[in-house]
Every structure is written in C-alpha cells, then in structure tokens.
PDB file of N, CA and C in Angstrom:
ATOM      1  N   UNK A   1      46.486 -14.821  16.962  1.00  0.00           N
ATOM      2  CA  UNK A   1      46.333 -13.598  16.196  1.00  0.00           C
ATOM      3  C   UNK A   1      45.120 -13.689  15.257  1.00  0.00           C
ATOM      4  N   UNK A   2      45.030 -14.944  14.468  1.00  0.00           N
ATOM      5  CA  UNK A   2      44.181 -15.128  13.849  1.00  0.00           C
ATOM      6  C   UNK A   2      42.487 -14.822  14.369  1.00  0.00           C
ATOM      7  N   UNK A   3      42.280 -15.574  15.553  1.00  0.00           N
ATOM      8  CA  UNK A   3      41.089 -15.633  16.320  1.00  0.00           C
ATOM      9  C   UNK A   3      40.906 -14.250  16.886  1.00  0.00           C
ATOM     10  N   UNK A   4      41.652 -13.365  17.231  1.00  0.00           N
ATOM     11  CA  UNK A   4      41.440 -12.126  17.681  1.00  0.00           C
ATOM     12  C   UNK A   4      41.012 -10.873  16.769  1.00  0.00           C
ATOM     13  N   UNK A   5      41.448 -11.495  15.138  1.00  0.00           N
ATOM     14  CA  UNK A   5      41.147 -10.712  13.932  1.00  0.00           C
ATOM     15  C   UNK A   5      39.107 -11.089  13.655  1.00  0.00           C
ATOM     16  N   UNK A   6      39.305 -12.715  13.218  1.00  0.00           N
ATOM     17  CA  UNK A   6      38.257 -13.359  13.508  1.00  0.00           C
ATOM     18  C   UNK A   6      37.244 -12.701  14.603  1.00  0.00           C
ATOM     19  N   UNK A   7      37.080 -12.168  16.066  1.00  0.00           N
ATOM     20  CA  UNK A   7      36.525 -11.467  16.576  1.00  0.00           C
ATOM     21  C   UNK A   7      36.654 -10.201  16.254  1.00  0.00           C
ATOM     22  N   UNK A   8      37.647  -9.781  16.347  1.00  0.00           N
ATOM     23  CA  UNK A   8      37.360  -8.431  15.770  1.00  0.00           C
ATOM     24  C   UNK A   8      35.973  -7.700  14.874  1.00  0.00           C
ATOM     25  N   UNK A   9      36.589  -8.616  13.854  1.00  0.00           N
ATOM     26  CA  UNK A   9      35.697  -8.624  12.574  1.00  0.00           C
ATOM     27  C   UNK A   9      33.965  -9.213  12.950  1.00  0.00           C
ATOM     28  N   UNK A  10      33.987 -10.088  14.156  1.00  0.00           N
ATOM     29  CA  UNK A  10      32.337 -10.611  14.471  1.00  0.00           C
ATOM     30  C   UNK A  10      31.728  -9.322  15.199  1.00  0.00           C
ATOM     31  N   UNK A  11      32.796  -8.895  15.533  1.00  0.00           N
ATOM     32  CA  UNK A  11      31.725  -7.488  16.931  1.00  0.00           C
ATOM     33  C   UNK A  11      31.894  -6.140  15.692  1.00  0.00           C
ATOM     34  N   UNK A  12      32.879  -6.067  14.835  1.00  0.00           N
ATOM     35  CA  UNK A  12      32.072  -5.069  13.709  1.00  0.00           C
ATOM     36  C   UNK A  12      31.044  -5.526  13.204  1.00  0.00           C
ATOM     37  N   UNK A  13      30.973  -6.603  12.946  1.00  0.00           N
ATOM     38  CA  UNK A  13      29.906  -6.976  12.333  1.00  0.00           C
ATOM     39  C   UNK A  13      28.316  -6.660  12.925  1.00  0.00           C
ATOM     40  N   UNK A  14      28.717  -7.460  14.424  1.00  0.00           N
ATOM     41  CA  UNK A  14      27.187  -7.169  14.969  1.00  0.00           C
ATOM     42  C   UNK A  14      26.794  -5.825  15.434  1.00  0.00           C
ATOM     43  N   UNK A  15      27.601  -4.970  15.477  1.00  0.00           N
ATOM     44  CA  UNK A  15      27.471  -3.164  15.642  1.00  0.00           C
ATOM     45  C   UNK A  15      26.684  -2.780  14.272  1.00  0.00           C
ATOM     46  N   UNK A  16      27.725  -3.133  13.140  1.00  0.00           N
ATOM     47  CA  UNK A  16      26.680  -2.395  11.937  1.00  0.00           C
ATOM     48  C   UNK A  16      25.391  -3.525  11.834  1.00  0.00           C
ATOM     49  N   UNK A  17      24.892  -4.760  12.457  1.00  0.00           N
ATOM     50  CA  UNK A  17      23.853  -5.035  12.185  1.00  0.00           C
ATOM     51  C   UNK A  17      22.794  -4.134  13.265  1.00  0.00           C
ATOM     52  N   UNK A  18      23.237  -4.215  14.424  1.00  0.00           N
ATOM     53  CA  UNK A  18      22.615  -3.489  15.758  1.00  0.00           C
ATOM     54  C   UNK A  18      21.944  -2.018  15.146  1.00  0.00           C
ATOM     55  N   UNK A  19      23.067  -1.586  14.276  1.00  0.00           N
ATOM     56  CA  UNK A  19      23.061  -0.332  14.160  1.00  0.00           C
ATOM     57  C   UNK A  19      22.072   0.135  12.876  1.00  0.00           C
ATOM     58  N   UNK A  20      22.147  -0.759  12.095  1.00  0.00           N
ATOM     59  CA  UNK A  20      21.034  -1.131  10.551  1.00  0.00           C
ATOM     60  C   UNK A  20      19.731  -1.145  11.094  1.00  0.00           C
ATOM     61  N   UNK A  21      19.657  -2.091  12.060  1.00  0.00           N
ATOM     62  CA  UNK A  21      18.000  -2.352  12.547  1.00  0.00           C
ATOM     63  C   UNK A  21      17.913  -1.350  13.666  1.00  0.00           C
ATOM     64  N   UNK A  22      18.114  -1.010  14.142  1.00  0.00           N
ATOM     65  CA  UNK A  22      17.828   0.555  14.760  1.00  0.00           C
ATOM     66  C   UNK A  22      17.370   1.234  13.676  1.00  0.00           C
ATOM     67  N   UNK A  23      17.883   2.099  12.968  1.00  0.00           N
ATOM     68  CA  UNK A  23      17.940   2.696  12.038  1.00  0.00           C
ATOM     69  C   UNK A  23      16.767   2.192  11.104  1.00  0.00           C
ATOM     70  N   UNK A  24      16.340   0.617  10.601  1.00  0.00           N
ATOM     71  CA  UNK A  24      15.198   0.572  10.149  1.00  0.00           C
ATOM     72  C   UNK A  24      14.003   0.919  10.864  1.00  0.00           C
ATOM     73  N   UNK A  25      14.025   0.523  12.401  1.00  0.00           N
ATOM     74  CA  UNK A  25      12.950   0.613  13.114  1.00  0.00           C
ATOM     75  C   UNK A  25      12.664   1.898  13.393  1.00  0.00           C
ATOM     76  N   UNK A  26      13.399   2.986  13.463  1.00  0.00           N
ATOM     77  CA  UNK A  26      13.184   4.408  13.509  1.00  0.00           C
ATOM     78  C   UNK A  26      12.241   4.819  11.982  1.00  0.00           C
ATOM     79  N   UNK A  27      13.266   4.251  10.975  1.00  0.00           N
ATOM     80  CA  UNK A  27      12.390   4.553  10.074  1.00  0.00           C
ATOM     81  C   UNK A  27      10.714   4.129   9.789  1.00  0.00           C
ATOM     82  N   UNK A  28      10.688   3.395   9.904  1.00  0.00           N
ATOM     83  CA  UNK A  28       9.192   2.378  10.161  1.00  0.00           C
ATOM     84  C   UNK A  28       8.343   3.078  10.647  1.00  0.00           C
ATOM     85  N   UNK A  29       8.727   3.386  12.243  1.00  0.00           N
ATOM     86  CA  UNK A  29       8.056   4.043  13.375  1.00  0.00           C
ATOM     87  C   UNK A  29       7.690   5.546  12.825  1.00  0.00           C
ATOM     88  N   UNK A  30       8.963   5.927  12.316  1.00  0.00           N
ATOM     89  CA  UNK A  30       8.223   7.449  12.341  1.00  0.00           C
ATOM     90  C   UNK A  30       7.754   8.336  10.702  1.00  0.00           C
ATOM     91  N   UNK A  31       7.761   7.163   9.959  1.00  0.00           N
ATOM     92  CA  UNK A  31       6.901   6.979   8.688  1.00  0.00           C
ATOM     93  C   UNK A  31       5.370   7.286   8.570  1.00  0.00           C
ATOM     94  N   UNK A  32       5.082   8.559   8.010  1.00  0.00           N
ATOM     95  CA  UNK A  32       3.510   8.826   7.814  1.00  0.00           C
ATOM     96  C   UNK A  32       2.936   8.038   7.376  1.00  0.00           C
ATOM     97  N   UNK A  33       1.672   7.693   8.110  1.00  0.00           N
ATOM     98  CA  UNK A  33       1.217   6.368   7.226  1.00  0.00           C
ATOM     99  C   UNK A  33      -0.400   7.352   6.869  1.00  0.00           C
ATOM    100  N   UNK A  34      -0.827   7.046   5.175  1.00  0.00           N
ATOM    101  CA  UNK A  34      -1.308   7.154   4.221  1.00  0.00           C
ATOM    102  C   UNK A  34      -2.605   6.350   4.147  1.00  0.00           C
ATOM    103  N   UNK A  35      -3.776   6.526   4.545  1.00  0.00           N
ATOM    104  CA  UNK A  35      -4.964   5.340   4.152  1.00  0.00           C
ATOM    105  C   UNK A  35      -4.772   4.622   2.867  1.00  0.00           C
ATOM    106  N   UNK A  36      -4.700   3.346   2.872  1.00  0.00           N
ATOM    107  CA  UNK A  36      -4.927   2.473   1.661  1.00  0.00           C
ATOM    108  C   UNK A  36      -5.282   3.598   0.275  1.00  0.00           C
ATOM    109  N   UNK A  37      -6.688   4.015   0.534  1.00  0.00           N
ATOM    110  CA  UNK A  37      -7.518   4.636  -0.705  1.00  0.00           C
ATOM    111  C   UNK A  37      -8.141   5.327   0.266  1.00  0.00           C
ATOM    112  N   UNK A  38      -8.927   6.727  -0.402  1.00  0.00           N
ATOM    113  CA  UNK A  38     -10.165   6.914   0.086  1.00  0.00           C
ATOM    114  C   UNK A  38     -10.980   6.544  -0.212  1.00  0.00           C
ATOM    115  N   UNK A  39     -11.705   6.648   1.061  1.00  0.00           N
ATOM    116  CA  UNK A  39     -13.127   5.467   0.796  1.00  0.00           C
ATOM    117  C   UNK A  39     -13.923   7.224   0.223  1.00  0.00           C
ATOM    118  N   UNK A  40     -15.220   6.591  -0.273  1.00  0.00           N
ATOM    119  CA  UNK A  40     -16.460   7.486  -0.662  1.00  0.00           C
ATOM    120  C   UNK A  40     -16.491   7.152  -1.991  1.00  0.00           C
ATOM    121  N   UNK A  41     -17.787   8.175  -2.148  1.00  0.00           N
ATOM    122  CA  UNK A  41     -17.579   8.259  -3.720  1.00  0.00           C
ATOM    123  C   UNK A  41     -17.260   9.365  -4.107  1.00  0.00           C
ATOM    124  N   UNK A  42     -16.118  10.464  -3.745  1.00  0.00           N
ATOM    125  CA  UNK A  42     -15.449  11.709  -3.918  1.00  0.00           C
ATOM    126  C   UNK A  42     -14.554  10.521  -4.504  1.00  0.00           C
ATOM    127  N   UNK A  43     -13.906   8.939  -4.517  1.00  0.00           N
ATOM    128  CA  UNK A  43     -12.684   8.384  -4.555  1.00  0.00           C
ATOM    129  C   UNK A  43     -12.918   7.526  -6.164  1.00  0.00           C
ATOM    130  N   UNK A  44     -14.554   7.590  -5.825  1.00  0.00           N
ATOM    131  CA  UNK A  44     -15.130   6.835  -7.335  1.00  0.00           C
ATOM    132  C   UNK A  44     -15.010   7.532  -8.481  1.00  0.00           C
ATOM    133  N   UNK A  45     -15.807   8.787  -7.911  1.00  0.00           N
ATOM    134  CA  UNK A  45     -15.877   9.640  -8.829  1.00  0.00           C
ATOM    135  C   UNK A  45     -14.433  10.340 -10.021  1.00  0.00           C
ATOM    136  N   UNK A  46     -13.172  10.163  -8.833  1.00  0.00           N
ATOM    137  CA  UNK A  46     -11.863  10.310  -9.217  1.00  0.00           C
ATOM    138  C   UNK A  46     -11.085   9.268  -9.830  1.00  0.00           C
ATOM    139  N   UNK A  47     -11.648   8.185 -10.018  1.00  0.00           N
ATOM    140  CA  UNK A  47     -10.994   7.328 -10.557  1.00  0.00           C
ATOM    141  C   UNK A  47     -12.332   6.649 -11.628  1.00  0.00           C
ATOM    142  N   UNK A  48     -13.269   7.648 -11.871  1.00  0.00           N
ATOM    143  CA  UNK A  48     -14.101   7.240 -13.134  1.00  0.00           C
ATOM    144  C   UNK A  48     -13.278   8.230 -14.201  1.00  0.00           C
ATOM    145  N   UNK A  49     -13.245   9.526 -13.548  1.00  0.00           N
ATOM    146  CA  UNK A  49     -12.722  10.005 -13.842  1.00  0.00           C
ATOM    147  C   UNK A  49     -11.107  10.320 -15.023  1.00  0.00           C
ATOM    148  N   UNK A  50     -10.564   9.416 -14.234  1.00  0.00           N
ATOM    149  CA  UNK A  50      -9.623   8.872 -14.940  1.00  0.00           C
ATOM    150  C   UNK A  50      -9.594   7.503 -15.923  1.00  0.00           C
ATOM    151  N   UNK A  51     -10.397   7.436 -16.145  1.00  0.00           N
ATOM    152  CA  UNK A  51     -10.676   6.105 -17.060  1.00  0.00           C
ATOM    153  C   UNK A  51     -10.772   6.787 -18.566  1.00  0.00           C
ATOM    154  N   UNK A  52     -10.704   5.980 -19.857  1.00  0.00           N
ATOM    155  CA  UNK A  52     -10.588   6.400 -20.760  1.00  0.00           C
ATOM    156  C   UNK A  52     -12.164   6.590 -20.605  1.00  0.00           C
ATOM    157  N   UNK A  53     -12.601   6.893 -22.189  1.00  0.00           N
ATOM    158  CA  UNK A  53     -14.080   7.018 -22.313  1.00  0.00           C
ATOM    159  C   UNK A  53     -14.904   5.883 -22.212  1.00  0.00           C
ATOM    160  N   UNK A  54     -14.056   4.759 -23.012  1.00  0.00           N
ATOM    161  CA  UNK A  54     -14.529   3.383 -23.271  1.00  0.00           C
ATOM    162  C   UNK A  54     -14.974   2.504 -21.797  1.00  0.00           C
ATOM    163  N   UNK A  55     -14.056   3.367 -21.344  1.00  0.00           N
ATOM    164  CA  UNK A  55     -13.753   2.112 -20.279  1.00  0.00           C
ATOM    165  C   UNK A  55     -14.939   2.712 -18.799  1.00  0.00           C
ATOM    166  N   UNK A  56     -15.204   3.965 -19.321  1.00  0.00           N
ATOM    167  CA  UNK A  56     -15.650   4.846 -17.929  1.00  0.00           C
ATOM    168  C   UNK A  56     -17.274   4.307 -19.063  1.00  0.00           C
ATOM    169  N   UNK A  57     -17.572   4.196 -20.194  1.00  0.00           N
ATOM    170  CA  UNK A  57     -19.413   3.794 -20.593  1.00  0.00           C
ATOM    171  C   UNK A  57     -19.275   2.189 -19.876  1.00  0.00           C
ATOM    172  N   UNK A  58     -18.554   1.790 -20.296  1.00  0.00           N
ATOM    173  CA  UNK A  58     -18.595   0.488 -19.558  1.00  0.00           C
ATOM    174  C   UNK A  58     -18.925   0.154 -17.793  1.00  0.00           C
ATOM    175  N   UNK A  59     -17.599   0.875 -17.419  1.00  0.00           N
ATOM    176  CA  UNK A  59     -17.964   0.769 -15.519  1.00  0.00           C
ATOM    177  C   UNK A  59     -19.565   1.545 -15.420  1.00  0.00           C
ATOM    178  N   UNK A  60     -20.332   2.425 -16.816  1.00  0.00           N
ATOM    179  CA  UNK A  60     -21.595   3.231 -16.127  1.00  0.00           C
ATOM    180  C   UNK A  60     -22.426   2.167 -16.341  1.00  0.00           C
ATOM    181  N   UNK A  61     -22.225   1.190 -17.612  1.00  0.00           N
ATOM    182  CA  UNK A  61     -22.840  -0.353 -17.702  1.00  0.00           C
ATOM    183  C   UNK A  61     -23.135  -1.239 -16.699  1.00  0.00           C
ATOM    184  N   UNK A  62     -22.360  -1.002 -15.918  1.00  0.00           N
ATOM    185  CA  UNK A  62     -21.832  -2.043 -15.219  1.00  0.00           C
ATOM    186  C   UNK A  62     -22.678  -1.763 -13.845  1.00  0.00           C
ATOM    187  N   UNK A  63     -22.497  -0.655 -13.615  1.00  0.00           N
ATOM    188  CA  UNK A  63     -23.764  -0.109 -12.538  1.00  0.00           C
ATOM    189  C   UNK A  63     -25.209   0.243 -13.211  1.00  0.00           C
ATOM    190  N   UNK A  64     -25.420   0.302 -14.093  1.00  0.00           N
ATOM    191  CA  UNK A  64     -26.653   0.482 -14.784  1.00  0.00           C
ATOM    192  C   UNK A  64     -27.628  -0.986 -14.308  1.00  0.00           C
ATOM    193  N   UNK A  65     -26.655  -2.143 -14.656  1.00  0.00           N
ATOM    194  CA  UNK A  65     -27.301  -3.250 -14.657  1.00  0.00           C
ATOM    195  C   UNK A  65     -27.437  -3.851 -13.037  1.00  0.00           C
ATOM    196  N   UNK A  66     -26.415  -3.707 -12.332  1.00  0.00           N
ATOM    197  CA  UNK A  66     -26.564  -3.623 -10.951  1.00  0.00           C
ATOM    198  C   UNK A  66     -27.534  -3.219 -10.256  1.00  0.00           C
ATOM    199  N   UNK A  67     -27.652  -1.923 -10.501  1.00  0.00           N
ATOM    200  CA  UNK A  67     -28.679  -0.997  -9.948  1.00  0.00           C
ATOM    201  C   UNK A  67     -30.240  -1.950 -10.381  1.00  0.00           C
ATOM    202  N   UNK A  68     -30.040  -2.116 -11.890  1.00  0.00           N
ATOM    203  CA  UNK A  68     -31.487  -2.794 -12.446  1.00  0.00           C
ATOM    204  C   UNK A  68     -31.746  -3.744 -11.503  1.00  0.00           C
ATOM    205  N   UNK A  69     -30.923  -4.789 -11.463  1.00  0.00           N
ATOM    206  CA  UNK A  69     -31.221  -5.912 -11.080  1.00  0.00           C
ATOM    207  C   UNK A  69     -31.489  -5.855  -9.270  1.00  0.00           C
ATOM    208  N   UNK A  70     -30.520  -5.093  -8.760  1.00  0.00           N
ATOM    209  CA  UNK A  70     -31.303  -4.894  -7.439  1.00  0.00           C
ATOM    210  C   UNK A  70     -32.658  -4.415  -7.184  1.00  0.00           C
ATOM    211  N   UNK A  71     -32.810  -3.341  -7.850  1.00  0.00           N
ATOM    212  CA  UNK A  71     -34.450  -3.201  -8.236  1.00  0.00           C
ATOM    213  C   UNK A  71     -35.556  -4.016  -8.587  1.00  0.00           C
ATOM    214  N   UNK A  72     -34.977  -5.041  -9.171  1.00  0.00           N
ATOM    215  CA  UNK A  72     -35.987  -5.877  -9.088  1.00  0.00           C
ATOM    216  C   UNK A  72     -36.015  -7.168  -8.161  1.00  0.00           C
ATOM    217  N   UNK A  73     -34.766  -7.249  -7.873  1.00  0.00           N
ATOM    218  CA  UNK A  73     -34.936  -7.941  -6.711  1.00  0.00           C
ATOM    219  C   UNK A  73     -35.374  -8.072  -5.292  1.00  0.00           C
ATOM    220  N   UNK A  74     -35.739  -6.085  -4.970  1.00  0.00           N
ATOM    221  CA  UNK A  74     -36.463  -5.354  -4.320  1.00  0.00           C
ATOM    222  C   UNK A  74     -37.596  -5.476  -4.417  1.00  0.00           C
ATOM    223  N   UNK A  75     -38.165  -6.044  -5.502  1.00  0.00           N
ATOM    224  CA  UNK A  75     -39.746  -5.484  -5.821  1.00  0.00           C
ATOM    225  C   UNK A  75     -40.720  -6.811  -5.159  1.00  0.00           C
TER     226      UNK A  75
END
C-alpha cells in the first residue's frame, strides 16, 4: 500500500514538473523580445537628456576632450 501511495505521489509529481516546463518554454518562445538599447545617437541624445545638469556638462567634457585629442592625433 505504502509503495503504491509512494508512486502515486512520483507520477503527480513528474506531470506537474512536465507540465511547469512546458508552460515555461511556451512562455520563453512566445515572449517579445526588445533590443538591448537603441543604438544611434537619437539613444544618446535621450539619455543626455536625462542626466542632471552636472552630470550632462561633464559627459559634454568628456567628449570635448575626446574629440580634441583625436584631432590631434589626426593631424
């Protein structure tokens, strides 16, 4: 009696696992998938954008000197 409860209880078991991973893999599969970020600079521009003030003179620093220094490393 014991061992027949014991099974019982193993083949519910592996139904709701069978039945879980189905159910994840549907979800997975038919999940919109979203690019990372957009690329460009429509994506720069939106997230200079959102920077405080401090922080958006700084990132323009930050390409100011970039820009310089490639320039002269151009020359």
């Amino acid at each position: 009696m014991m061992i027949l409860a014991a099974s019982s209880l193993a083949v519910l078991f592996a139904a709701v696992s069978i039945v879980s991973a189905c159910t994840l893999a549907f979800l997975v599969l038919t999940q919109e998938r979203k690019p990372l970020s957009p690329q460009g600079p429509e994506a720069f521009h939106r997230h200079l954008d959102a920077l405080s003030s401090l922080s958006r003179d700084k990132v323009r620093r930050q390409l100011r000197d970039v820009n310089e220094r490639n320039a002269r490393d151009n020359q």
